[in-house]
N, C-alpha and C. Protein backbone atom coordinates (compact mmCIF):
# COMPACT_ATOMS: atom_id res chain seq x y z
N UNK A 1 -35.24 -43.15 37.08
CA UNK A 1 -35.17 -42.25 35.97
C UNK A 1 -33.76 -42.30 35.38
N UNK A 2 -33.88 -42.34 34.12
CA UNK A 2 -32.35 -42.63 33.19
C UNK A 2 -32.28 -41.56 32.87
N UNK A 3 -30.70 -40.91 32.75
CA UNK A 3 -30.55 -39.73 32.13
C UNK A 3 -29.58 -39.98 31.19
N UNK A 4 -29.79 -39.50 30.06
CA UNK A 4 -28.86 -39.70 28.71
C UNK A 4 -27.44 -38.55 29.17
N UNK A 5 -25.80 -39.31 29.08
CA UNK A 5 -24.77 -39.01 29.35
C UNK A 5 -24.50 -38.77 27.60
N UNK A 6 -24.14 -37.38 27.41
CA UNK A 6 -23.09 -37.16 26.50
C UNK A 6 -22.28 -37.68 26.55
N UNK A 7 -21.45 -38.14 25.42
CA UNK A 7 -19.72 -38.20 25.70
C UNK A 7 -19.21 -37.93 24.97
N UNK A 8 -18.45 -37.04 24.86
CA UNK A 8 -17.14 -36.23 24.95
C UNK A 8 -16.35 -36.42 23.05
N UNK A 9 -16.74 -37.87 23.06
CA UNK A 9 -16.05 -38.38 21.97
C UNK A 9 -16.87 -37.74 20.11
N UNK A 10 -16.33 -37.39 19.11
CA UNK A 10 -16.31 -37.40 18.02
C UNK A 10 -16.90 -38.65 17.51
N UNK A 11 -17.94 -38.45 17.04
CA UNK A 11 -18.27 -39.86 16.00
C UNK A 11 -17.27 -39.47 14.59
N UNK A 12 -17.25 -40.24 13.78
CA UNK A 12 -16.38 -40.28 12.71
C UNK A 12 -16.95 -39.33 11.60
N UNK A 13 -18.40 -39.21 11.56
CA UNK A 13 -19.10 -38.67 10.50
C UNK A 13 -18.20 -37.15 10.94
N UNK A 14 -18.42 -36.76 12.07
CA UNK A 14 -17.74 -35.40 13.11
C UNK A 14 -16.29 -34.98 12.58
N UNK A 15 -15.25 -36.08 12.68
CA UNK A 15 -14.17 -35.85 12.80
C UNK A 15 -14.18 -35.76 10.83
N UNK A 16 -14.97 -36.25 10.24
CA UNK A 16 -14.34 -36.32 8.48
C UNK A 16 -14.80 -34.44 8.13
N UNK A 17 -16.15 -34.10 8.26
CA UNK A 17 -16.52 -32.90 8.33
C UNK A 17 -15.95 -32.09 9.07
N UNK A 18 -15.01 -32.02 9.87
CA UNK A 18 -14.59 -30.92 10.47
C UNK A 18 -12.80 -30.72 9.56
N UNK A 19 -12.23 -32.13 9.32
CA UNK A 19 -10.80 -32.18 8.70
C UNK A 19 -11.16 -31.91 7.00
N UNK A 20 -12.68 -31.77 6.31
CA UNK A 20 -12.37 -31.56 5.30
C UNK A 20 -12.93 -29.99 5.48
N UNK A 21 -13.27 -29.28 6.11
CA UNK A 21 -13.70 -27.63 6.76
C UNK A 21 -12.11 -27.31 6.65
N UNK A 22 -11.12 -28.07 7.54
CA UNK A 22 -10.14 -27.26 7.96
C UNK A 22 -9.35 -26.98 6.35
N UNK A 23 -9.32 -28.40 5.85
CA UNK A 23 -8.37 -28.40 4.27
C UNK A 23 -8.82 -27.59 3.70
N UNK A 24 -10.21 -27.21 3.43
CA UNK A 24 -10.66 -25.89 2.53
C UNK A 24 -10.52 -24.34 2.64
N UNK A 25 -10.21 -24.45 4.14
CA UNK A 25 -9.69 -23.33 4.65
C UNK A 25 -8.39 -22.86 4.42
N UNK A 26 -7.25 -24.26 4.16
CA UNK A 26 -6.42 -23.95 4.34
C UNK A 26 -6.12 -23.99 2.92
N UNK A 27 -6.61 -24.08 1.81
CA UNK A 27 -6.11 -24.13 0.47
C UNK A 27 -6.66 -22.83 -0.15
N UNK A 28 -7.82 -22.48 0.82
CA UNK A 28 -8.36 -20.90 0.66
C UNK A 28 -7.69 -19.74 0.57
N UNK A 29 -6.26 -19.65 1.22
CA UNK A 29 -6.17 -18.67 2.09
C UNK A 29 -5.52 -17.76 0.91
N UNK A 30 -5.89 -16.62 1.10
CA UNK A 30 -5.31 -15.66 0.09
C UNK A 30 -4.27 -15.25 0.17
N UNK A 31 -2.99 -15.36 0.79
CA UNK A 31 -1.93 -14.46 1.61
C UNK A 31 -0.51 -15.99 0.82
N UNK A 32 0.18 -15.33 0.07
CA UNK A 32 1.15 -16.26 -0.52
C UNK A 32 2.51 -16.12 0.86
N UNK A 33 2.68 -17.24 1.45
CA UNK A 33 3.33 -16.88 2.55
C UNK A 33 5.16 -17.31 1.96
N UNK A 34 5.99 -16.70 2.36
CA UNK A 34 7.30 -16.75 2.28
C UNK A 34 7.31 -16.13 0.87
N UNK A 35 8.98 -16.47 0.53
CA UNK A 35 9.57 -16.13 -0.38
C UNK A 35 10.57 -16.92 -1.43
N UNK A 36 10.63 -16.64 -2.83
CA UNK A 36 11.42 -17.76 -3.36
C UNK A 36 12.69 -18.04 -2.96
N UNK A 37 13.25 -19.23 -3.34
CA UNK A 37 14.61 -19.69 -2.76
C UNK A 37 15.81 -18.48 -2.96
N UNK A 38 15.82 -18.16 -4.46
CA UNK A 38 16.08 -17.39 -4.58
C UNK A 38 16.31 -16.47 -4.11
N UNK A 39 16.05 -15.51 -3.71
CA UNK A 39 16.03 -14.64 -3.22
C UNK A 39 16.10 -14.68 -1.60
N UNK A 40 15.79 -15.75 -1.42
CA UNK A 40 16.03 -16.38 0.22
C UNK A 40 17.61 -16.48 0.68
N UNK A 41 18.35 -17.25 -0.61
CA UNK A 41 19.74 -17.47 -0.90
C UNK A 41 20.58 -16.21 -0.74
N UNK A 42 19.74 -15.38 -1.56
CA UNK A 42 20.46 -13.83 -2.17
C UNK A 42 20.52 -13.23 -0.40
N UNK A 43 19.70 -13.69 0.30
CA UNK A 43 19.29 -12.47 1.31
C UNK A 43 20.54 -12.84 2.45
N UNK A 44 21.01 -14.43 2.63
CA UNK A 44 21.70 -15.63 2.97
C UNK A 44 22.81 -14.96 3.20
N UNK A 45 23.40 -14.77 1.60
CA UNK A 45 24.88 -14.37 1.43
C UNK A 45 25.41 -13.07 1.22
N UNK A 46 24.28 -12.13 2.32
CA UNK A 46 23.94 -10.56 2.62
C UNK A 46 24.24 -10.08 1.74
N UNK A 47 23.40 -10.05 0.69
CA UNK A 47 23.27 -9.58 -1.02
C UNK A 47 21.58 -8.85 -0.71
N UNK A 48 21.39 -8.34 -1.76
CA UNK A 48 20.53 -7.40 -2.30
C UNK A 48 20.09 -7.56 -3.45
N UNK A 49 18.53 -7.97 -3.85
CA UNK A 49 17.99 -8.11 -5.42
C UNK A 49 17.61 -6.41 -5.72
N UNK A 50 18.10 -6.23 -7.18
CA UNK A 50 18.31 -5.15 -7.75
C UNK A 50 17.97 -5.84 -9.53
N UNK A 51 17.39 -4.74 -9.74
CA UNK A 51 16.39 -5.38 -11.40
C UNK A 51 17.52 -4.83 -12.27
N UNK A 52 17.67 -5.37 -13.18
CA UNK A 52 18.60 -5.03 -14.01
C UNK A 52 20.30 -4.72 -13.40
N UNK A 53 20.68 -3.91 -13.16
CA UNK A 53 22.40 -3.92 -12.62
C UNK A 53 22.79 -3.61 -11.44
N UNK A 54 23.62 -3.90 -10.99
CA UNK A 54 23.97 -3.60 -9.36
C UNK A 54 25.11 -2.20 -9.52
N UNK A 55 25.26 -1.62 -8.81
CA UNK A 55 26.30 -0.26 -8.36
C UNK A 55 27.74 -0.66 -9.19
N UNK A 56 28.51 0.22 -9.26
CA UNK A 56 30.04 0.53 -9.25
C UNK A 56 30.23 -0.55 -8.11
N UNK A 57 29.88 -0.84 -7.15
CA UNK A 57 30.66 -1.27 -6.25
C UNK A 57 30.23 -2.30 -6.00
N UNK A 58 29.13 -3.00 -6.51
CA UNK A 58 28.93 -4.57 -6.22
C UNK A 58 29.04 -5.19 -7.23
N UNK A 59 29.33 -6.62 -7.08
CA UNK A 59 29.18 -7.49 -7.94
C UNK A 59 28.15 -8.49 -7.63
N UNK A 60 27.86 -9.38 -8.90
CA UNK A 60 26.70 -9.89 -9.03
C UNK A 60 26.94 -11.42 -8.57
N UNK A 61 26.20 -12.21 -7.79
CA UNK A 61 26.83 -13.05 -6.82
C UNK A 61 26.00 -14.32 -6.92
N UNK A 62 24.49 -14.04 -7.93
CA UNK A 62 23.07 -14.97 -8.19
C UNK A 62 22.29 -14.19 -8.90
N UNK A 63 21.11 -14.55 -8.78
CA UNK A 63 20.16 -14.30 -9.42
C UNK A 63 18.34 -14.54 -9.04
N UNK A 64 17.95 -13.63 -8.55
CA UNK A 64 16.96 -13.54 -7.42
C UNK A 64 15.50 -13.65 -8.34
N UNK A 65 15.54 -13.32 -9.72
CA UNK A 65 14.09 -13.90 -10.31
C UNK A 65 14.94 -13.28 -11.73
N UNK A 66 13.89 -13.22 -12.92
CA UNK A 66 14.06 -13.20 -14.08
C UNK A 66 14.90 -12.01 -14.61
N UNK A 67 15.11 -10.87 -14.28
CA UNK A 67 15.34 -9.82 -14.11
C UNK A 67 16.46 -9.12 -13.47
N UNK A 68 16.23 -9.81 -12.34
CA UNK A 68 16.50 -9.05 -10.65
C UNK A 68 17.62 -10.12 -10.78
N UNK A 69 18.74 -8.71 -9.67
CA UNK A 69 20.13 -9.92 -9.67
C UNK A 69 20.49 -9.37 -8.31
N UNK A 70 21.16 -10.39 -7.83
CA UNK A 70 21.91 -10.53 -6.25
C UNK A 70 23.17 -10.11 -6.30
N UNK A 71 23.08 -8.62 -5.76
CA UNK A 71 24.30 -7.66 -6.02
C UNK A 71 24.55 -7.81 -4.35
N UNK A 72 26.11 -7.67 -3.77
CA UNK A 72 26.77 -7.44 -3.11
C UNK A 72 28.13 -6.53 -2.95
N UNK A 73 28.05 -5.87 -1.82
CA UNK A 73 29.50 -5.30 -1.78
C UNK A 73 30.90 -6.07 -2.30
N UNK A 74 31.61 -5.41 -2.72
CA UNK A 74 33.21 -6.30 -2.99
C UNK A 74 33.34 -6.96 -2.00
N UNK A 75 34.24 -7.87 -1.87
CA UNK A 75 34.48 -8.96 -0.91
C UNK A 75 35.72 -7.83 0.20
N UNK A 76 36.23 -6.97 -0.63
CA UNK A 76 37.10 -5.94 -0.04
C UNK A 76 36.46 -5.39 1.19
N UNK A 77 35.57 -4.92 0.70
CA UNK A 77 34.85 -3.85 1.47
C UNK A 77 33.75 -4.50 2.64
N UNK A 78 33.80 -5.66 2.41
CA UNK A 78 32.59 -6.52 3.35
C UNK A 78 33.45 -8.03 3.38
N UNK A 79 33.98 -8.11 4.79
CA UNK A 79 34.83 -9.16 4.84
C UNK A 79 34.14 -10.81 4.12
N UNK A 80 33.01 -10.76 3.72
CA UNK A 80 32.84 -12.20 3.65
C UNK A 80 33.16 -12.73 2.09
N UNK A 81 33.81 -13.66 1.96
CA UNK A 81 34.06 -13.89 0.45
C UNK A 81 33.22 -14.05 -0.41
N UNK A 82 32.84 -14.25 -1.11
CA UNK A 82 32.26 -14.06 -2.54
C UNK A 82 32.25 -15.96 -2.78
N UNK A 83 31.03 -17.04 -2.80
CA UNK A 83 31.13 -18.24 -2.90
C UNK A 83 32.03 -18.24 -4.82
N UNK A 84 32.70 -19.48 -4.62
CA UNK A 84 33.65 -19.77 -5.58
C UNK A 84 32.99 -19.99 -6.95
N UNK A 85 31.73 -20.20 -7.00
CA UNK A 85 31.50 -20.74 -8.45
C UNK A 85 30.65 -19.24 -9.26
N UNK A 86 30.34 -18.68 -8.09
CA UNK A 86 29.88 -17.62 -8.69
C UNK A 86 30.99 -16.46 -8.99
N UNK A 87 32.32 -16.84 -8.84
CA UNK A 87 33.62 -15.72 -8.69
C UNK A 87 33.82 -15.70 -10.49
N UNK A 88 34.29 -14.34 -10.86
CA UNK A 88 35.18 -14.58 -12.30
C UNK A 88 36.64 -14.20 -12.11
N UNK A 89 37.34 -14.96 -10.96
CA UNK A 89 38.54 -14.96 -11.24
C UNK A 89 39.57 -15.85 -11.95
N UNK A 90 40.51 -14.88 -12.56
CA UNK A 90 41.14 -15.41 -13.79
C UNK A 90 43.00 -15.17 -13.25
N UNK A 91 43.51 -16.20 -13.68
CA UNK A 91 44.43 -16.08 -13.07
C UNK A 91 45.87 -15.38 -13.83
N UNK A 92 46.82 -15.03 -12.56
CA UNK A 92 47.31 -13.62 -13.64
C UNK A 92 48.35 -14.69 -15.01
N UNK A 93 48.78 -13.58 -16.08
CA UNK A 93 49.28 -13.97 -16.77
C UNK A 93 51.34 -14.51 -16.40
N UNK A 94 51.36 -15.82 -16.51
CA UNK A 94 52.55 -16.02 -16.22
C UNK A 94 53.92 -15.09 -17.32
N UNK A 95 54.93 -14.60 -16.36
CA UNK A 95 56.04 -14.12 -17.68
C UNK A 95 56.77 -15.47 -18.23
N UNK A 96 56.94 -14.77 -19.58
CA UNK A 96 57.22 -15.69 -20.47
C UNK A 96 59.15 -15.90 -19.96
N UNK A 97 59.51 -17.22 -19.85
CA UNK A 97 61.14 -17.10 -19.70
C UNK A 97 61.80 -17.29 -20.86
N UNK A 98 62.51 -16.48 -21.57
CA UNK A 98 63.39 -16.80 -22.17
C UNK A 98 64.40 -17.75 -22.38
């Protein structure tokens, strides 16, 4: 008496139907995961997105979406510097020599 052995293995028809199940699932999914760079950056250089203007006491350091801007404490008040291209420093006025 012969007895028919399963095996274990995936025929191909198996493995195409199950990898195009998973892709549909995964292009399905309703849930937008992470966040823009933006604001990824802003969060980086321990800044804060704020819509329209930041406090008396921060300055604006990026720009976190259309609107919304990447406010931080003074560089005074929160030891970390302020990156250089986003700085508006101007340098002082030299005296004139006679």
């Amino acid at each position: 008496m012969r007895t028919k052995i399963q095996s274990s293995c995936l025929s191909p028809l198996q493995i195409h139907m199950l990898l195009s199940k998973l892709t549909f699932l995964l292009y399905k999914s309703p849930v937008r995961s992470g966040m823009g760079s933006a604001q990824n950056h802003c969060l980086n250089l321990e800044g804060i997105c704020r819509r329209d203007t930041c406090r008396t006491t921060e300055d604006i350091i990026a720009y976190c979406k259309r609107r919304w801007k990447c406010c931080r404490s003074w560089w005074i008040l929160i030891p970390v510097p302020t990156p250089a291209i986003y700085s508006d420093y101007v340098d002082p006025v030299k005296p004139k020599i006679k």
